[in-house]
Protein backbone atom coordinates (compact mmCIF):
# COMPACT_ATOMS: atom_id res chain seq x y z
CA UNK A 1 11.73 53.44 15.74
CA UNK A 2 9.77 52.62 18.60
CA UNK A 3 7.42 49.87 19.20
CA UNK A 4 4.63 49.47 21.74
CA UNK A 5 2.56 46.60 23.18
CA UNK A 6 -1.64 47.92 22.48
CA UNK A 7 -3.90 46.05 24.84
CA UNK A 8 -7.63 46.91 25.17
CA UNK A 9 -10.25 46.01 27.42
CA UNK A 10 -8.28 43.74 29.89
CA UNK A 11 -11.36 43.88 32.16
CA UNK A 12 -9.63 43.07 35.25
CA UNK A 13 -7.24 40.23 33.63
CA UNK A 14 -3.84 41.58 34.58
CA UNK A 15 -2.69 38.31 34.99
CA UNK A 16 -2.45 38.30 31.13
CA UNK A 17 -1.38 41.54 30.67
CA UNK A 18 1.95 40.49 32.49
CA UNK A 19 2.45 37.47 30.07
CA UNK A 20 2.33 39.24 26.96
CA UNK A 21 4.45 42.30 28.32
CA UNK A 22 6.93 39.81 29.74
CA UNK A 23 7.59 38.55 26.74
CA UNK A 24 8.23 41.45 24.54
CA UNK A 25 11.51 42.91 26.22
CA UNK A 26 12.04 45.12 23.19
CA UNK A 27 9.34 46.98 23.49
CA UNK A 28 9.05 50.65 24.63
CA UNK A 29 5.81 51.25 25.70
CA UNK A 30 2.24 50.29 26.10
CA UNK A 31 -1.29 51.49 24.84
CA UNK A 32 -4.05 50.32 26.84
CA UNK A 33 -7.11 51.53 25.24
CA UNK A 34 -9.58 51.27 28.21
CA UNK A 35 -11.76 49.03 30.01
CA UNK A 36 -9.99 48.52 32.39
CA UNK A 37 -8.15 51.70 33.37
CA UNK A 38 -6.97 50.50 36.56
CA UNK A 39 -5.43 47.68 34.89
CA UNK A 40 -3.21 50.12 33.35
CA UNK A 41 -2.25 51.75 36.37
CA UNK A 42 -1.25 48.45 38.31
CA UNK A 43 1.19 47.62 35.16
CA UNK A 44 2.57 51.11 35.46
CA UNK A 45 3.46 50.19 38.62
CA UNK A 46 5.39 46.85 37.51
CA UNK A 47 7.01 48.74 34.94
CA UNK A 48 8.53 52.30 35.60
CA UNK A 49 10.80 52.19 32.49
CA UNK A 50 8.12 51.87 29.47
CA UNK A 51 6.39 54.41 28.17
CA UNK A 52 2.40 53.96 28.92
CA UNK A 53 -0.46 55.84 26.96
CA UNK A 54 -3.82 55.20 28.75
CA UNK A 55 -7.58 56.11 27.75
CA UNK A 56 -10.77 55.72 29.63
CA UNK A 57 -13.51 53.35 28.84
CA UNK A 58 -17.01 52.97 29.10
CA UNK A 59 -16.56 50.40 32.02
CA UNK A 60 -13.92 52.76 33.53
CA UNK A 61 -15.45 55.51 35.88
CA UNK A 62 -12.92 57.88 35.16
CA UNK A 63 -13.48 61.61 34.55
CA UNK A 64 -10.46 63.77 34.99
CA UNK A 65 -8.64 62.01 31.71
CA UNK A 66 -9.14 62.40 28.36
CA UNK A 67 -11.66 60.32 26.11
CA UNK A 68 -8.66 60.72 23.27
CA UNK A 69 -5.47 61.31 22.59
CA UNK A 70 -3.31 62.88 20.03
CA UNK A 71 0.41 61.58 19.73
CA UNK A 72 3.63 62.60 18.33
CA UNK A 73 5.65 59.61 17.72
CA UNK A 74 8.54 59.24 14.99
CA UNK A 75 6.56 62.07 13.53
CA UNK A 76 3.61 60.22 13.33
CA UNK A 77 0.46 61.36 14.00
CA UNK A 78 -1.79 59.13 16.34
CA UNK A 79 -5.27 59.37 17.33
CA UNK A 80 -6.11 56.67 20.72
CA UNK A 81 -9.34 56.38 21.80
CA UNK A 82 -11.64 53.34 23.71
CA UNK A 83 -14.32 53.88 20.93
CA UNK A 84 -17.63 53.47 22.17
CA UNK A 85 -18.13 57.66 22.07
CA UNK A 86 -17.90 56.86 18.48
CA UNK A 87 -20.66 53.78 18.25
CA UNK A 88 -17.68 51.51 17.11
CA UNK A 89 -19.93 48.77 17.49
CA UNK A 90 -22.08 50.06 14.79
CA UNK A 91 -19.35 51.15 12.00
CA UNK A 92 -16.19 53.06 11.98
CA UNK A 93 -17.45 55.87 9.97
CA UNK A 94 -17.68 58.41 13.04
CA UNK A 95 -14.36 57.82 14.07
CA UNK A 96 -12.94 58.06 10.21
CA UNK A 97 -14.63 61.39 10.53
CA UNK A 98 -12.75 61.96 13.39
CA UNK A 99 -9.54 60.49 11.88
CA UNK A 100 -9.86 62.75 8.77
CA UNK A 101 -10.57 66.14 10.62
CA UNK A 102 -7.43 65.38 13.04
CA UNK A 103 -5.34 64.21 10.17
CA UNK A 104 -3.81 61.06 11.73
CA UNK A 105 -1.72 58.45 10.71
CA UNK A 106 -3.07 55.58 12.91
CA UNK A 107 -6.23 55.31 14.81
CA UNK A 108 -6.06 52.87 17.83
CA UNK A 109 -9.34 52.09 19.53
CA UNK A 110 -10.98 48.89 21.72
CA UNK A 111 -14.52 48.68 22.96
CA UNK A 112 -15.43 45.97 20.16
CA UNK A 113 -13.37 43.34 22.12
CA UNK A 114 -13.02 42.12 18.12
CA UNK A 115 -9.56 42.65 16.23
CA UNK A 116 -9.17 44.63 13.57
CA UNK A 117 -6.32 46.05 11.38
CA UNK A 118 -6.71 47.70 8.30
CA UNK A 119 -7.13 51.23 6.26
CA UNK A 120 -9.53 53.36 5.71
CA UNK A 121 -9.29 56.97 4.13
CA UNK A 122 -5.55 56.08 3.71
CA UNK A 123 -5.08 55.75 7.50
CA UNK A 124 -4.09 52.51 9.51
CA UNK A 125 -7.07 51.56 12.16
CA UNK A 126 -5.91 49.07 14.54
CA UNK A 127 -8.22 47.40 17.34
CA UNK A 128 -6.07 44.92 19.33
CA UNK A 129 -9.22 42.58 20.46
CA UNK A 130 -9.74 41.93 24.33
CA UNK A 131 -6.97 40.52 26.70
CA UNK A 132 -9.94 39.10 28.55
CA UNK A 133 -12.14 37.95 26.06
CA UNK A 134 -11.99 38.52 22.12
CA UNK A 135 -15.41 37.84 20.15
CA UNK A 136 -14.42 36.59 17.13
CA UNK A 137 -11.54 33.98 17.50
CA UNK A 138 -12.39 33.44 20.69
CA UNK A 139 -8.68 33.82 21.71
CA UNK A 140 -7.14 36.29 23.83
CA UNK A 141 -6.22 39.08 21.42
CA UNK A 142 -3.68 42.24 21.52
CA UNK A 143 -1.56 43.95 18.81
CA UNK A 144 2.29 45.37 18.72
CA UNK A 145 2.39 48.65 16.99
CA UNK A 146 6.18 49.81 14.92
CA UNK A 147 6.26 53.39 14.51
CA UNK A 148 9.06 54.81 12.79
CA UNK A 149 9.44 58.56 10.71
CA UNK A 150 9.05 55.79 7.44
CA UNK A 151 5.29 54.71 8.74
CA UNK A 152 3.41 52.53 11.00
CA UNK A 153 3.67 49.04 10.75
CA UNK A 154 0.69 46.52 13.23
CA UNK A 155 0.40 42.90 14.01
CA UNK A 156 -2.54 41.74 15.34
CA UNK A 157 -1.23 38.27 17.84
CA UNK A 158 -3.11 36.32 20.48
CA UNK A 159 -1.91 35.84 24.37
């Protein structure tokens, strides 16, 4: 099993980025689903031993990565992606198109700065909010993901 911290759209708030990963020492990796990319790449930094998976988004300026990706983990099939290619703000048909032709497991996306977990098509869709600002609840938002060759379990938590 492993299990990894997914943040989204930190926007320059690192300072709560290192709270929440601070206090998840059990934890083997993190997702940070864009907006701010460079955020990513200043926790990287702090910590060399986790595991980091890190798309682009539509505030990051950033065009020798990939929009998605496609992971392996636990034999689990995972599709990451910031969203707004797929006018997340709008619906989440496109990108349940896009789930369904990749065959995935989980689907992990930001750009609405709203959290969301839940299925559709028979495949988990988790949006961990905003570590800056989460419409909504209004709180500080971010999600911890369990993947394991059994399934994919997500909590949805505020900072």
């Amino acid at each position: 099993m492993k299990i990894f911290l997914v943040i989204s759209d930190t926007h320059g708030d690192v300072f709560t980025a290192l709270k929440v990963i601070n206090a998840y020492p059990q934890i083997n990796g993190i997702i940070h689903l864009g907006d701010y990319y460079k955020d990513a790449g200043r926790l990287i930094d702090q910590f060399p031993d986790l595991e980091f998976h890190v798309v682009p988004g539509n505030c990051d300026f950033v065009f020798d990565k990939p929009a998605d990706i496609l992971l392996d983990i636990e034999g689990k099939k995972l599709l990451l992606t910031h969203g707004h290619r797929y006018d997340v703000k709008n619906g989440l048909e496109r990108l349940e198109n896009k789930a369904k032709r990749e065959n995935v497991d989980a689907v992990l996306f930001g750009h609405t700065h709203t959290p969301y977990i839940g299925y559709r098509s028979n495949t988990l869709f988790v949006n961990p909010g905003s570590l800056y600002y989460s419409r909504g609840s209004g709180a500080k938002t971010y999600a911890l993901l369990e993947v394991s060759s059994k399934g994919i379990e997500a909590r949805g938590l505020d900072a």
